[in-house]
Protein backbone atom coordinates (compact mmCIF):
# COMPACT_ATOMS: atom_id res chain seq x y z
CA UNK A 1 58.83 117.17 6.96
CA UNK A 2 56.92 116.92 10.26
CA UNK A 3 53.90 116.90 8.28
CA UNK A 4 55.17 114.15 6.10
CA UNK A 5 55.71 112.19 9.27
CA UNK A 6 52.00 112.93 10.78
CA UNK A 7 50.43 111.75 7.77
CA UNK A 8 52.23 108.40 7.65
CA UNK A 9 51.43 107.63 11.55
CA UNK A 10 48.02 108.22 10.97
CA UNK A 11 48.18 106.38 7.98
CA UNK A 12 49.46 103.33 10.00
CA UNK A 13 47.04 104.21 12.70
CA UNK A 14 44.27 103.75 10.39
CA UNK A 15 45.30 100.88 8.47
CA UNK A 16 46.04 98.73 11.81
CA UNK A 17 42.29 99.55 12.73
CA UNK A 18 41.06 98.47 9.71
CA UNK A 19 42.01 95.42 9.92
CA UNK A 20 40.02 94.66 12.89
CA UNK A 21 37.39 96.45 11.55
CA UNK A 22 37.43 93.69 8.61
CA UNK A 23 37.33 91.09 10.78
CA UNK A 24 34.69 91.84 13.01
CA UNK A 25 32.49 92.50 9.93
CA UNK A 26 33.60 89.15 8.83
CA UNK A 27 33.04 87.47 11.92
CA UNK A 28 29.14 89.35 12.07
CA UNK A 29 28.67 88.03 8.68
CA UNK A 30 29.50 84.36 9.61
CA UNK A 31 27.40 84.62 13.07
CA UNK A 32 24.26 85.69 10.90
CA UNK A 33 24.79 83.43 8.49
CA UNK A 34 24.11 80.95 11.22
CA UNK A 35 21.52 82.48 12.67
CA UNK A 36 19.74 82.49 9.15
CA UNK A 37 20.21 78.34 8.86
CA UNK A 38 19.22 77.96 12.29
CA UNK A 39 16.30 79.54 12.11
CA UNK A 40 15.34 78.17 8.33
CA UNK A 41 16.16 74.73 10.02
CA UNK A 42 13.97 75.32 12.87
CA UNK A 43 10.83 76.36 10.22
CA UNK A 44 11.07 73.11 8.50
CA UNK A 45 10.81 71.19 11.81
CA UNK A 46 7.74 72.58 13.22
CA UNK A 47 5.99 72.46 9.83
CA UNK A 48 6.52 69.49 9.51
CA UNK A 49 5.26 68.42 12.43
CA UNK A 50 2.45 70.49 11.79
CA UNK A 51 1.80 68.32 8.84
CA UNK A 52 1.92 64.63 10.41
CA UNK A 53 -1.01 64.21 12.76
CA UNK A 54 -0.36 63.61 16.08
CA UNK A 55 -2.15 60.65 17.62
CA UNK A 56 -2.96 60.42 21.13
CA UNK A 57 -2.10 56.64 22.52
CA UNK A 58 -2.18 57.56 26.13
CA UNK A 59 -4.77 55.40 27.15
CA UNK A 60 -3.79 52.08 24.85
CA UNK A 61 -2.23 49.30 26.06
CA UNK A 62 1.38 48.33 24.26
CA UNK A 63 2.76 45.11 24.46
CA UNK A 64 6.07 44.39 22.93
CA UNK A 65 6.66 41.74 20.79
CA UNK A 66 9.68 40.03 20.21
CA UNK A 67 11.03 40.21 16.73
CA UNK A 68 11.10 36.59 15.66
CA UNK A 69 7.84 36.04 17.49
CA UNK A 70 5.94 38.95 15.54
CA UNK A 71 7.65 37.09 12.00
CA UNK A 72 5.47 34.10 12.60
CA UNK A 73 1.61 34.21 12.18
CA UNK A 74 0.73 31.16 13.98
CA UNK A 75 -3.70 30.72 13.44
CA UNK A 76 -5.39 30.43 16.77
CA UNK A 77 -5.65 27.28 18.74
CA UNK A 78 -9.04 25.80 18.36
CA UNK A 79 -10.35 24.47 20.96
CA UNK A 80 -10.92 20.54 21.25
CA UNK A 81 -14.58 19.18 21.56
CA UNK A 82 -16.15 18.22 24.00
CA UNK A 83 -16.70 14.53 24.28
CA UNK A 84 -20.37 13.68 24.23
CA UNK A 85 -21.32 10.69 26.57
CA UNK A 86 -23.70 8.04 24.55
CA UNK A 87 -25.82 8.39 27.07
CA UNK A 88 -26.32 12.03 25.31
CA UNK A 89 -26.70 11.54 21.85
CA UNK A 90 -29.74 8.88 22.43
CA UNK A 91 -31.22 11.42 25.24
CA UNK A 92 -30.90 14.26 21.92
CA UNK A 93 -33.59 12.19 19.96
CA UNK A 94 -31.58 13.37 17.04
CA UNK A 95 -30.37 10.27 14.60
CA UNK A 96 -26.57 9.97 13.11
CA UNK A 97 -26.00 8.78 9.76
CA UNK A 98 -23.33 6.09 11.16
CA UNK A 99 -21.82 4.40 7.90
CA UNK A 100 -21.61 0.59 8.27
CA UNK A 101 -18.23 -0.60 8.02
CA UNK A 102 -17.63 -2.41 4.64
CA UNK A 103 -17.81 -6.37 4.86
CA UNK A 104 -15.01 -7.61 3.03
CA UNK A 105 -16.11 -10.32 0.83
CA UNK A 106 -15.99 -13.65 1.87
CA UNK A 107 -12.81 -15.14 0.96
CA UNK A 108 -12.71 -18.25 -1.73
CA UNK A 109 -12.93 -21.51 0.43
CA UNK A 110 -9.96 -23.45 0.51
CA UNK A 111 -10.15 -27.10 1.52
CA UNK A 112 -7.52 -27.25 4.76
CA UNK A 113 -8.63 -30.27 6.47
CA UNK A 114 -6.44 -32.92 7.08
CA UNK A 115 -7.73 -35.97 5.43
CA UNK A 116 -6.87 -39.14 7.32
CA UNK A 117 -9.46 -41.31 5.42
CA UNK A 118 -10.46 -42.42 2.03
CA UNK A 119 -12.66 -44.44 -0.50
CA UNK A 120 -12.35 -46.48 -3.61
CA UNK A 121 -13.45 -43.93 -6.63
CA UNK A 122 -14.41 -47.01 -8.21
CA UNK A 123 -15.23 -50.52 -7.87
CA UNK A 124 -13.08 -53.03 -9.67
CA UNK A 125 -10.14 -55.56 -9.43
CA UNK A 126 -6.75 -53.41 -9.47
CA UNK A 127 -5.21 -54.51 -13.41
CA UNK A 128 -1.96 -53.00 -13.22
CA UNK A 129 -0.50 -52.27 -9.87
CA UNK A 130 1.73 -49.10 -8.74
CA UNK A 131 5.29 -49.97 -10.25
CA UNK A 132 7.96 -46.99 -10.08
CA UNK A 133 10.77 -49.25 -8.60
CA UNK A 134 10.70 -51.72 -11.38
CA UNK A 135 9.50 -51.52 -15.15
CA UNK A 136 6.89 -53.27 -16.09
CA UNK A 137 5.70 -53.88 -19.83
CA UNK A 138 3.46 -51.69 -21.53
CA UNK A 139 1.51 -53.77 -24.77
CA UNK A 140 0.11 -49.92 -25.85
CA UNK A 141 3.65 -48.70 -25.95
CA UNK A 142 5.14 -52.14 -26.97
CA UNK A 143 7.86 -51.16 -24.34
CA UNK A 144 8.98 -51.37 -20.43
CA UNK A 145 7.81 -48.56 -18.11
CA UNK A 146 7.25 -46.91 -14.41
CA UNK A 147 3.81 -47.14 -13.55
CA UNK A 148 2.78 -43.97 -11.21
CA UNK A 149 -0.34 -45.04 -10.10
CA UNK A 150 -3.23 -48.04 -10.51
CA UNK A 151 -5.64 -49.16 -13.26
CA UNK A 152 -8.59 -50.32 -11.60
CA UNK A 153 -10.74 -52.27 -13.99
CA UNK A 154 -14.54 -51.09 -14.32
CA UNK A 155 -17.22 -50.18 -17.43
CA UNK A 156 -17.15 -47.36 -19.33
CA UNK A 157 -19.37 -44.41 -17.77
CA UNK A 158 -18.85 -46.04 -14.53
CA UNK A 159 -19.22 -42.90 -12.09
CA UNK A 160 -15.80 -41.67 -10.10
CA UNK A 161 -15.98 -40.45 -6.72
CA UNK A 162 -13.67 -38.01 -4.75
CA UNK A 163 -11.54 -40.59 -2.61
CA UNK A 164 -11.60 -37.25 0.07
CA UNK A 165 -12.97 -34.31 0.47
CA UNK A 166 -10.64 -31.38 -0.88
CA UNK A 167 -10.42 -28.68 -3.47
CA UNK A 168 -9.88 -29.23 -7.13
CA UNK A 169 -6.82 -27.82 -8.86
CA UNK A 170 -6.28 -29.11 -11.81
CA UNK A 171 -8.92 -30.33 -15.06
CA UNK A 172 -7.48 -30.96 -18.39
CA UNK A 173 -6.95 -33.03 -21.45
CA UNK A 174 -3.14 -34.94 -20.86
CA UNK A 175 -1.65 -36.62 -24.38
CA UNK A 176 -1.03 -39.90 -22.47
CA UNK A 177 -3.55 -40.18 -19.51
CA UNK A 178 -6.72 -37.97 -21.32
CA UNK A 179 -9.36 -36.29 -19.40
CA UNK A 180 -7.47 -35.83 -15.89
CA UNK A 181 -9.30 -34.26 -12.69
CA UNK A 182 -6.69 -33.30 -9.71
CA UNK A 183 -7.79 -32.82 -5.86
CA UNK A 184 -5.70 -30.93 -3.25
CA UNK A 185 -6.65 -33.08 0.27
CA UNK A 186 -4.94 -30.59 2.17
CA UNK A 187 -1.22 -31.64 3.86
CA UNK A 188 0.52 -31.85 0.63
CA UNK A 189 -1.81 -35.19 -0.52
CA UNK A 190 -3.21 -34.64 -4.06
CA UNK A 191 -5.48 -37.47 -5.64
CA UNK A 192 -5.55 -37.58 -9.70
CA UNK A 193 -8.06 -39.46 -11.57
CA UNK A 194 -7.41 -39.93 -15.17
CA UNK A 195 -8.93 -42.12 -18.26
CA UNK A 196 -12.04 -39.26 -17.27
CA UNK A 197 -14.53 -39.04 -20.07
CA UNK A 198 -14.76 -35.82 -21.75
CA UNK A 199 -16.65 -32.66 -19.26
CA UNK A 200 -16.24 -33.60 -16.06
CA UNK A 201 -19.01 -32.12 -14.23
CA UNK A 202 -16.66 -30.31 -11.62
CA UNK A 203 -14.12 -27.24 -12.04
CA UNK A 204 -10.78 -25.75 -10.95
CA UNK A 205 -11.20 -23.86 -7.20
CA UNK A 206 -14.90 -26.01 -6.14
CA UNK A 207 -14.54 -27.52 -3.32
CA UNK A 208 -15.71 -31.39 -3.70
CA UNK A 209 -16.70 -34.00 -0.25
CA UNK A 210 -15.63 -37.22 -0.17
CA UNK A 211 -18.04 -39.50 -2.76
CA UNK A 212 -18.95 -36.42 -4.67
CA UNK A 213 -19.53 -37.53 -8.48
CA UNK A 214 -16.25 -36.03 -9.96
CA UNK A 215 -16.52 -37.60 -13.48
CA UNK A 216 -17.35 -40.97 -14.78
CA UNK A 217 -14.87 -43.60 -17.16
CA UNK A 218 -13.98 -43.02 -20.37
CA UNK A 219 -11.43 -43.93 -23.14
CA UNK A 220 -9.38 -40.73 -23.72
CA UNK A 221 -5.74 -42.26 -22.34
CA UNK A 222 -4.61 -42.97 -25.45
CA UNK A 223 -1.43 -44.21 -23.51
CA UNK A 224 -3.50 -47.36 -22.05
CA UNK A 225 -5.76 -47.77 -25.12
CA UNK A 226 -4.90 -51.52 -25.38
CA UNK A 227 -6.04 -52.23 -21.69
CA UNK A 228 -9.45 -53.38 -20.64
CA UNK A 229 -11.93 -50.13 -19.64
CA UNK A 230 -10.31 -48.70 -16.39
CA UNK A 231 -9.42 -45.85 -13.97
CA UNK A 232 -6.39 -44.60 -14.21
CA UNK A 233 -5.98 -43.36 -10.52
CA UNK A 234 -2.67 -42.01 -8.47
CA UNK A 235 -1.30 -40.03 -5.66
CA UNK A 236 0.92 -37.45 -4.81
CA UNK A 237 2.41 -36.39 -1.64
CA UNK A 238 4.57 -32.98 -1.43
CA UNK A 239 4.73 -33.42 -5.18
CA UNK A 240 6.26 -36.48 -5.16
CA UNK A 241 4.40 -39.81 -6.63
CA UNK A 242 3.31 -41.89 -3.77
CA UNK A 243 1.63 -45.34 -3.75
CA UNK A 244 -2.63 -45.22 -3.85
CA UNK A 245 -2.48 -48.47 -1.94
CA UNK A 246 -1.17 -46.80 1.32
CA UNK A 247 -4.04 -44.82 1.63
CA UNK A 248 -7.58 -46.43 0.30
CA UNK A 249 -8.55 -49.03 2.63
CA UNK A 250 -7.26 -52.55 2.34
CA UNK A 251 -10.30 -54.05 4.53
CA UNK A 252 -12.99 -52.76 2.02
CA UNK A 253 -11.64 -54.22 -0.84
CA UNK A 254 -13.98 -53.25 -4.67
């Protein structure tokens, strides 16, 4: 019986042992384990840097850049050049191609003088007088009629001068008055000469002087066919029909 009893306190002597025994093995085991991964961790380190070269900046000079400056790649300023006296370039002896600046061309003349004066375009005895208050009969048109402007009676071929100086506007063939030649005097004054033969020797936009040949008599009104061989002459002011009278001269009478 007492033996019974030794064996089971050594039994419990034992197994209280080896359970500390078992632990410290199990605590070794977990201390090498982290020896191993400290050391495998500290291989990997130094060979890499072993690999990456190692570059030796201790004598540059670093500047540090802002980020949203070093973004933006700005090209250098260029200097501005020097202004060079003209006293320079002709001491140089060297010659510049200098491009003439382009003459515009000459605009087309325009007549803009004021006329205050003008002529007979014919010479004659006035046969039907300016009428646009009253009618007055027409034996061509076997009717009563306005009269815008003055027949002057002359032969046919007679030559017809520019009462003024101006800028012609207007030549064409009218159903009633025929061969017509217009002047622009400038100031809203137009002079019209009509009863023209055919091809006057003037044109739209030349600019005629006062007792310029403009065109000579003729027989293409077919209006006025019935009337003695005339000039069909009138005036216009700010396109409205104004009397001839008022402006050739009463004292020089054709």
């Amino acid at each position: 019986m007492e033996n019974k009893h030794g064996s089971g306190a050594r039994a419990g002597s034992l197994g209280g042992k080896g359970f500390y025994i078992v632990l410290f093995l199990c605590a070794a085991v977990i201390v090498t384990s982290f020896w191993i991964m400290l050391a495998d961790a500290g291989t990997n380190v130094e060979d890499t840097m072993a690999e990456e070269p190692v570059v030796d900046v201790s004598g540059a000079f670093v500047t540090m850049i802002p980020a949203d400056e070093a973004m933006r790649t700005e090209p250098d300023a260029q200097p501005a050049p020097e202004a060079v006296a003209p006293e320079e370039v002709a001491d140089s002896g060297e010659e510049e191609n200098v491009a003439a600046p382009q003459q515009e061309p000459p605009a087309q003349e325009v007549f803009a003088e004021t006329v205050t004066s003008y002529v007979w375009p014919v010479a004659g005895k006035v046969q039907v007088p300016y009428s646009v208050q009253e009618l007055m009969y027409d034996s061509t048109m076997a009717d009563w009629r306005t009269h815008d402007g003055i027949d002057v009676a002359c032969a046919t071929g007679e030559q017809v001068l520019a009462a003024a100086g101006g800028t012609v506007v207007r030549v064409s063939g009218d159903d009633m008055l025929g061969t017509t030649v217009e002047i622009d005097h400038g100031n809203g004054t137009h002079s019209i000469y009509a009863n023209l033969a055919d091809r006057p020797p003037v044109s739209e936009g030349q600019v005629v002087t006062m007792g310029q040949v403009i065109g000579s008599v003729g027989t293409t009104a077919l209006g006025e066919v019935n009337q003695v061989s005339h000039l069909h002459f009138a005036m216009t002011k700010d396109g409205l029909s104004a009397d001839p009278m008022e402006y050739l001269p009463q004292d020089v009478m054709p």
